[in-house]
N, C-alpha and C. Protein backbone atom coordinates (compact mmCIF):
# COMPACT_ATOMS: atom_id res chain seq x y z
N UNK A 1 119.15 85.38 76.24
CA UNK A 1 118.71 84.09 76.75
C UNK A 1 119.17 82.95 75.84
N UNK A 2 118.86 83.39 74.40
CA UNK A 2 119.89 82.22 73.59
C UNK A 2 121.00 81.99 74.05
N UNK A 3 121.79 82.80 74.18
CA UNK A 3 122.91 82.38 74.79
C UNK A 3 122.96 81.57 75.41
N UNK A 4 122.58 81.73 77.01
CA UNK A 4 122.71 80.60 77.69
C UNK A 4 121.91 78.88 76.85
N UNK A 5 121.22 79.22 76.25
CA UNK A 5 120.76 78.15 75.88
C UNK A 5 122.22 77.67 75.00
N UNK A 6 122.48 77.95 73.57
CA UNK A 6 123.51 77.55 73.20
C UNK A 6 125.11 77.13 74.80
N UNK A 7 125.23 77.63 75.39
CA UNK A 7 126.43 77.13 76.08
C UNK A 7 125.78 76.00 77.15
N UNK A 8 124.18 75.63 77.28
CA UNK A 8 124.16 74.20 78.13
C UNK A 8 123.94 73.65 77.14
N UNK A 9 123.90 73.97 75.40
CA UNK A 9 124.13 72.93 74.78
C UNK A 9 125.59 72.29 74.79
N UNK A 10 126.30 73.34 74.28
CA UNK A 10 127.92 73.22 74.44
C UNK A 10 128.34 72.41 75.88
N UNK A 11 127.85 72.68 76.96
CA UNK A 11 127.45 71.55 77.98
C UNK A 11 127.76 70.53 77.79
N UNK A 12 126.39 70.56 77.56
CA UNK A 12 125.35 68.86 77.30
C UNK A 12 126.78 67.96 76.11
N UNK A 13 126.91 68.80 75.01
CA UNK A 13 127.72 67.60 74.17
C UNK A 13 129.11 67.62 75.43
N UNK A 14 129.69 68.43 76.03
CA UNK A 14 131.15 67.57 76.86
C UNK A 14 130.21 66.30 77.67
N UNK A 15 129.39 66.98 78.19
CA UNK A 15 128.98 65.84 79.23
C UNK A 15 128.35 64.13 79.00
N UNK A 16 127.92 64.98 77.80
CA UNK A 16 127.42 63.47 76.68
C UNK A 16 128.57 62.49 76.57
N UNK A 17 129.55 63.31 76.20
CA UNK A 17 131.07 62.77 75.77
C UNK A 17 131.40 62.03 76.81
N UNK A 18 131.56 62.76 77.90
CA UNK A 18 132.28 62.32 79.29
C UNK A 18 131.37 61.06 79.94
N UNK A 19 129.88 61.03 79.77
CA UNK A 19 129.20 60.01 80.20
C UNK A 19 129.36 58.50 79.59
N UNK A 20 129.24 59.02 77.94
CA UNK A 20 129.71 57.73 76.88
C UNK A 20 130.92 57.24 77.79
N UNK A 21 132.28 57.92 78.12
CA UNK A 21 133.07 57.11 77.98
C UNK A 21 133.28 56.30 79.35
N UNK A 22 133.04 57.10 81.13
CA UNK A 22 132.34 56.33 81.88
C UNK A 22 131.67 55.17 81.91
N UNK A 23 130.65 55.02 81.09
CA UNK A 23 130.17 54.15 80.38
C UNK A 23 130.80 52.88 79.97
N UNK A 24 131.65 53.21 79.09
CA UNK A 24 132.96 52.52 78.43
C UNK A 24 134.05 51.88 79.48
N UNK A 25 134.15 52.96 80.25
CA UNK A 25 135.39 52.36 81.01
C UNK A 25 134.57 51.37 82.30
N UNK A 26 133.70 51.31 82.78
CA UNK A 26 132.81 50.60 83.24
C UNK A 26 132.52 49.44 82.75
N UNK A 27 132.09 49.45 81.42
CA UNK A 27 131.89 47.97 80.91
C UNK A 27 133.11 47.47 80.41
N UNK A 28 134.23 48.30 80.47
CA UNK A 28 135.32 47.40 80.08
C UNK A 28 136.20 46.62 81.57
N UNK A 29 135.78 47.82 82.74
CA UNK A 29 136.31 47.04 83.49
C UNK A 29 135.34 45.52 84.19
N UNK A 30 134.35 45.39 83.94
CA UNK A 30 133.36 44.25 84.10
C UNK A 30 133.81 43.00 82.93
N UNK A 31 134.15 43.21 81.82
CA UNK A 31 134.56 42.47 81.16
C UNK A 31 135.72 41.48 81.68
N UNK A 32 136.63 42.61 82.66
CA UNK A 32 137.96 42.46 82.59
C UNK A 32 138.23 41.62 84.20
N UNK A 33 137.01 41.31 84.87
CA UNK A 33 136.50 40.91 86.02
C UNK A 33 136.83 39.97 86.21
N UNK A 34 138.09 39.46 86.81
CA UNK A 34 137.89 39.16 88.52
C UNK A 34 139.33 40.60 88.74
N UNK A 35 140.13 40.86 87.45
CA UNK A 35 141.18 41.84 87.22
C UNK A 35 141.01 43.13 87.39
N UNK A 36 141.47 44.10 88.77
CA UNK A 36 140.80 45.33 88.88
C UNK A 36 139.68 45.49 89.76
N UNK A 37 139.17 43.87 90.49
CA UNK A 37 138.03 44.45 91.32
C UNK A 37 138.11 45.79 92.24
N UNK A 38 139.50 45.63 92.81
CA UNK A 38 139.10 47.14 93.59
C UNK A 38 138.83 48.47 93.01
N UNK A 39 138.43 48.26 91.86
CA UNK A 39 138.20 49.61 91.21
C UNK A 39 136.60 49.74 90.92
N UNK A 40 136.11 48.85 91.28
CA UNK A 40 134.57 48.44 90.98
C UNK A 40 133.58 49.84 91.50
N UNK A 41 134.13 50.55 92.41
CA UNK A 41 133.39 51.16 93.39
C UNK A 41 133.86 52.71 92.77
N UNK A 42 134.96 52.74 92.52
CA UNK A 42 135.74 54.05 92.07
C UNK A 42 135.34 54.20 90.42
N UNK A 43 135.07 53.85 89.81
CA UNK A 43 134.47 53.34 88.53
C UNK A 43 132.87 53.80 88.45
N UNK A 44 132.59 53.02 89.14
CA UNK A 44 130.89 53.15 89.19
C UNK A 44 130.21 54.31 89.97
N UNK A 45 131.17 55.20 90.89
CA UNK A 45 130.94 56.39 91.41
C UNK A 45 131.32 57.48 90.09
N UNK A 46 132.55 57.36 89.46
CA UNK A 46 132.75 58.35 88.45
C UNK A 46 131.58 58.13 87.56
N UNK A 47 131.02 57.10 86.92
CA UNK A 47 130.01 56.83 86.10
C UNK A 47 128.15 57.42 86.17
N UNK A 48 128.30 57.40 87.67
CA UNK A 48 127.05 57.82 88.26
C UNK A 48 127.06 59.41 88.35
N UNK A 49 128.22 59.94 89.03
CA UNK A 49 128.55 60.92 88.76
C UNK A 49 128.32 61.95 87.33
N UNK A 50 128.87 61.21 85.92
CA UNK A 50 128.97 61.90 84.79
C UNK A 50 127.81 61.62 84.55
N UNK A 51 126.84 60.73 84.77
CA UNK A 51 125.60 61.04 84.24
C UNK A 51 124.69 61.38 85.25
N UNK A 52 124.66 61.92 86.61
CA UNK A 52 124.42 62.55 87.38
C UNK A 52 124.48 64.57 86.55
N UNK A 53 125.07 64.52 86.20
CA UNK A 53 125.72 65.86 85.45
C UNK A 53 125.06 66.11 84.26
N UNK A 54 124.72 64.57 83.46
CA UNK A 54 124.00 65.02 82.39
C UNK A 54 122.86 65.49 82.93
N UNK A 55 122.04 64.32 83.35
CA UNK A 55 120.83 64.78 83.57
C UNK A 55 120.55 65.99 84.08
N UNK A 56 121.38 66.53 85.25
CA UNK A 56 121.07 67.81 85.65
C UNK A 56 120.97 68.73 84.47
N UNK A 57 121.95 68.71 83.78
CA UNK A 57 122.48 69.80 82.42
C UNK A 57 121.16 69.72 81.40
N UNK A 58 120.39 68.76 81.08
CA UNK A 58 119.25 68.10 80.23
C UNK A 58 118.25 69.11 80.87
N UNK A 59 118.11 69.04 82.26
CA UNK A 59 116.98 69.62 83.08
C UNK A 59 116.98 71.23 82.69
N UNK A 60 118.11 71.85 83.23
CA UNK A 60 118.65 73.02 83.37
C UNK A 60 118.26 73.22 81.26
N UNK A 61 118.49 72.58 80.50
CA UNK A 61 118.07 73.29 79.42
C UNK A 61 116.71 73.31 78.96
N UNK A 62 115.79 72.05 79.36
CA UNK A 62 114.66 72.23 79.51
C UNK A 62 114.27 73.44 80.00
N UNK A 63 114.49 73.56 81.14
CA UNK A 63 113.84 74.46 82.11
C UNK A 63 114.15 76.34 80.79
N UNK A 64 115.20 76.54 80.95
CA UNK A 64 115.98 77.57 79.51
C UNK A 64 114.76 77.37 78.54
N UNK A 65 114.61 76.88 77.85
CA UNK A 65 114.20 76.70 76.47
C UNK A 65 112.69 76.96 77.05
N UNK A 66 112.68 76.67 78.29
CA UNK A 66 110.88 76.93 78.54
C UNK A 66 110.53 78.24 78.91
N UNK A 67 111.50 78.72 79.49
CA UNK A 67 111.91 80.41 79.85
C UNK A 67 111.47 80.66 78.43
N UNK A 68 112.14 80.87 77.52
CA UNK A 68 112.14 81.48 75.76
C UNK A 68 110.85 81.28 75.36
N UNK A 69 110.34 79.76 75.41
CA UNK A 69 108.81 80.06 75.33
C UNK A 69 107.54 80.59 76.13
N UNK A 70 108.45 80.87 76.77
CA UNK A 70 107.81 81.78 77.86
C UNK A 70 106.61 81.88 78.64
């Protein structure tokens, strides 16, 4: 059962990663605004998306770690 716990950690940090930079590329394209509007929608779906993923992944180890304590 550790196991799985260690690999939705291993998870959790890509997805952490991948959300930060969503994140990033989001507020850079708002910065960069009125330049790129049509990307406003394609942007903010990938963004919702990667942290759509975290949270699930957050849950899913909760839920793990509560298994172990059984």
């Amino acid at each position: 059962m550790s196991d799985d716990i260690e690999e939705i950690k291993a998870q959790l940090k890509k997805l952490s990663a991948r959300a930060t930079n969503q994140k990033m590329n989001l507020h850079d394209l708002a910065e960069e605004l009125p330049v790129d509007w049509p990307k406003i929608m394609t942007v903010a779906q990938e963004t919702h998306d990667a942290y759509k993923a975290l949270e699930e992944a957050r849950a899913a180890l909760k839920e793990a770690e509560a298994k172990v304590a059984g």
